[in-house]
C-alpha atoms as a PDB file:
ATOM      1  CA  UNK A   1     -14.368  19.215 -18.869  1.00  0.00           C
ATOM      2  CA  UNK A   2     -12.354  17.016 -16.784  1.00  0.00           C
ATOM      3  CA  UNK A   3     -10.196  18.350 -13.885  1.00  0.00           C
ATOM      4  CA  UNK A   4      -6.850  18.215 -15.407  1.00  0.00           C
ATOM      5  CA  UNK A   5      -7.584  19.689 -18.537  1.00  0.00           C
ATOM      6  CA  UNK A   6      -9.503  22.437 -16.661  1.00  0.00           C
ATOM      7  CA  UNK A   7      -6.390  23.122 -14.143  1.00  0.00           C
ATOM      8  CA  UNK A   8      -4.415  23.228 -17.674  1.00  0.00           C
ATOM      9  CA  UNK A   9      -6.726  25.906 -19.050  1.00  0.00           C
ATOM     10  CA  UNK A  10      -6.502  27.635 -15.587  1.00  0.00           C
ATOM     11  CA  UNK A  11      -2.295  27.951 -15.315  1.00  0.00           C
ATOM     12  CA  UNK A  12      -2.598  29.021 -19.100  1.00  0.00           C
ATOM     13  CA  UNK A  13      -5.313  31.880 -18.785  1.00  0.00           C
ATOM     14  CA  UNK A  14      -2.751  32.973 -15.529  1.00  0.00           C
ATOM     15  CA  UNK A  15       0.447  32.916 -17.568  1.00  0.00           C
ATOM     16  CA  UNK A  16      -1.202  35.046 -20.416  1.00  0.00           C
ATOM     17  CA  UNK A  17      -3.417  37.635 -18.139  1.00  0.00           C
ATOM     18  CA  UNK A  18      -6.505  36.059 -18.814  1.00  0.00           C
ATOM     19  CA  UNK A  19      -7.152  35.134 -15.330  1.00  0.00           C
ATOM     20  CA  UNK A  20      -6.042  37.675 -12.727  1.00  0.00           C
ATOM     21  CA  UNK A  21      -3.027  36.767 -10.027  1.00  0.00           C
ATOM     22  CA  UNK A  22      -4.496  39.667  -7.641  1.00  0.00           C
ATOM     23  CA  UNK A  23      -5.608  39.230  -4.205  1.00  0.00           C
ATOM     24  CA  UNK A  24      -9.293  38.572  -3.519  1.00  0.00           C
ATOM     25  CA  UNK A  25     -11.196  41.751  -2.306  1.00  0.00           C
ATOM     26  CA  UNK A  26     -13.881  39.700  -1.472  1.00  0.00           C
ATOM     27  CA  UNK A  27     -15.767  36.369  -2.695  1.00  0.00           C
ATOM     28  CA  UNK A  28     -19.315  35.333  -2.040  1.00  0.00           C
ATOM     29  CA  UNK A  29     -21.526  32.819  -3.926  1.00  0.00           C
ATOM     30  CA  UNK A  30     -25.224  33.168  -4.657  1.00  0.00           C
ATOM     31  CA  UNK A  31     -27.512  31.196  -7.029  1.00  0.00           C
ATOM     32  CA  UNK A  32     -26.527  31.435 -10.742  1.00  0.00           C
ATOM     33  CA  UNK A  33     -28.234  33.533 -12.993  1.00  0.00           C
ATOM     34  CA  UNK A  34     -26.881  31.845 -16.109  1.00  0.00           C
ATOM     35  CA  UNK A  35     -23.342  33.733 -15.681  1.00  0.00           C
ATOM     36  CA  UNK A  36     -20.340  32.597 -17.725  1.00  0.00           C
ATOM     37  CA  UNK A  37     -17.590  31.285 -15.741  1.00  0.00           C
ATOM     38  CA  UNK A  38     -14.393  32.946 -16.357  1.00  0.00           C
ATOM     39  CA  UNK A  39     -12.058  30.334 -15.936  1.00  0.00           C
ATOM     40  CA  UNK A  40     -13.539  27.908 -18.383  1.00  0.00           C
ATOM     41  CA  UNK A  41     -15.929  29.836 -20.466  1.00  0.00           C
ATOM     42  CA  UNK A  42     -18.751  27.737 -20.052  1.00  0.00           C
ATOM     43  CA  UNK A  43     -22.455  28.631 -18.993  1.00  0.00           C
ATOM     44  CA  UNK A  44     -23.282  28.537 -14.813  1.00  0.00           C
ATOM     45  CA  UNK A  45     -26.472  26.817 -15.153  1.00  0.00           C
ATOM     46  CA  UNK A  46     -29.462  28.342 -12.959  1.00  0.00           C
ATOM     47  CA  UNK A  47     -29.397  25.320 -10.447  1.00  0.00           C
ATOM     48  CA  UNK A  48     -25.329  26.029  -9.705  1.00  0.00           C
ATOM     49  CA  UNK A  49     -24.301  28.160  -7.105  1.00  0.00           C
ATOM     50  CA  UNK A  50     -21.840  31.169  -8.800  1.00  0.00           C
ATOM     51  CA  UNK A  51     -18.627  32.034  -6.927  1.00  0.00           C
ATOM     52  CA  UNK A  52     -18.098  35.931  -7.581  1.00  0.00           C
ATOM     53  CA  UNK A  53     -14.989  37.664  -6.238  1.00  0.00           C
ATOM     54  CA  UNK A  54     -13.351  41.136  -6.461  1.00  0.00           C
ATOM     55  CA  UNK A  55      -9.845  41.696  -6.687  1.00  0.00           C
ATOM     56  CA  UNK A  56      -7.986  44.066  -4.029  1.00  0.00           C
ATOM     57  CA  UNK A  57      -5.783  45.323  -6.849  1.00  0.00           C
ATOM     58  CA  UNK A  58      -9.115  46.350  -8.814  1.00  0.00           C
ATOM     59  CA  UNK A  59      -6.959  45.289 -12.149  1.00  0.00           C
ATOM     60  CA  UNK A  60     -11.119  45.186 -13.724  1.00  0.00           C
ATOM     61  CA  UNK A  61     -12.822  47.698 -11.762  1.00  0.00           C
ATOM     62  CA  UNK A  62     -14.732  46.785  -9.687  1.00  0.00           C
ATOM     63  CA  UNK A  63     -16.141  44.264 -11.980  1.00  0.00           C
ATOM     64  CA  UNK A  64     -16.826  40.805 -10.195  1.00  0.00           C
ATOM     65  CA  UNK A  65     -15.623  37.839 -11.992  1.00  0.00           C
ATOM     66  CA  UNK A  66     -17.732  34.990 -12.198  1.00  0.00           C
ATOM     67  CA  UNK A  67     -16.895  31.182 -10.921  1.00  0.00           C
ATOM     68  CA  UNK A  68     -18.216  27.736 -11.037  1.00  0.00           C
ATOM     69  CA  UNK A  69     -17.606  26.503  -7.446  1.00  0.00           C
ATOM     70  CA  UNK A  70     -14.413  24.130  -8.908  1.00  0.00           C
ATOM     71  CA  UNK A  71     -13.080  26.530 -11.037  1.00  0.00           C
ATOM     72  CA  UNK A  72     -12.917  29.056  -8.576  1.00  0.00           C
ATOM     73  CA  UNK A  73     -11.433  26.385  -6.117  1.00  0.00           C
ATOM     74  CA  UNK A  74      -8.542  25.742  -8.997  1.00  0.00           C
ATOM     75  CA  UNK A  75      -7.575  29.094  -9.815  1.00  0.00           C
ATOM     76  CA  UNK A  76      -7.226  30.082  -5.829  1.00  0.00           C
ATOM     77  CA  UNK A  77      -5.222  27.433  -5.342  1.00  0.00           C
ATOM     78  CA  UNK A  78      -3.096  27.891  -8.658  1.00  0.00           C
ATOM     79  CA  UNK A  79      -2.612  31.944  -8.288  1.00  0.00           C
ATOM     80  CA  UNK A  80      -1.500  31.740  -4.384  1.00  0.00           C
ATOM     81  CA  UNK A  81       1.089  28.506  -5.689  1.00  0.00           C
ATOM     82  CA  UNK A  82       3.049  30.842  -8.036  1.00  0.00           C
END
């Protein structure tokens, strides 16, 4: 998916609640373990690193959501901007 369509998908899954506007709890990465990335629904492959973060609102309990490295990068960047 190319960036622009996958900031698109981003500012849409924020405007409908399907990506979170909360502050981060905490974030740390870690090889993949063939996770599903939130933002664009797509497999992490095992050779990717996986950006994980918990929000401080705890809007999923507790439940870390799972990032490529970009993805995560865009929907920082998009959910501070608003």
């Amino acid at each position: 998916m190319d960036l622009q369509a996958l900031l698109l998908l981003i500012r849409d899954k924020l405007q409908d609640g399907r990506l979170p506007y909360e502050s981060i709890a905490r974030v740390w990465s870690s090889p993949s373990d063939g996770e599903t990335c939130d933002a664009c629904e797509t497999r992490i492959a095992k050779d990717q690193s996986v950006t994980e973060v918990t929000l401080a609102g705890d809007s999923r309990g507790g439940a870390a959501i799972p990032f490529h490295v970009v993805c995560f990068q865009l929907w920082d960047a998009e959910r501070r901007a608003v």
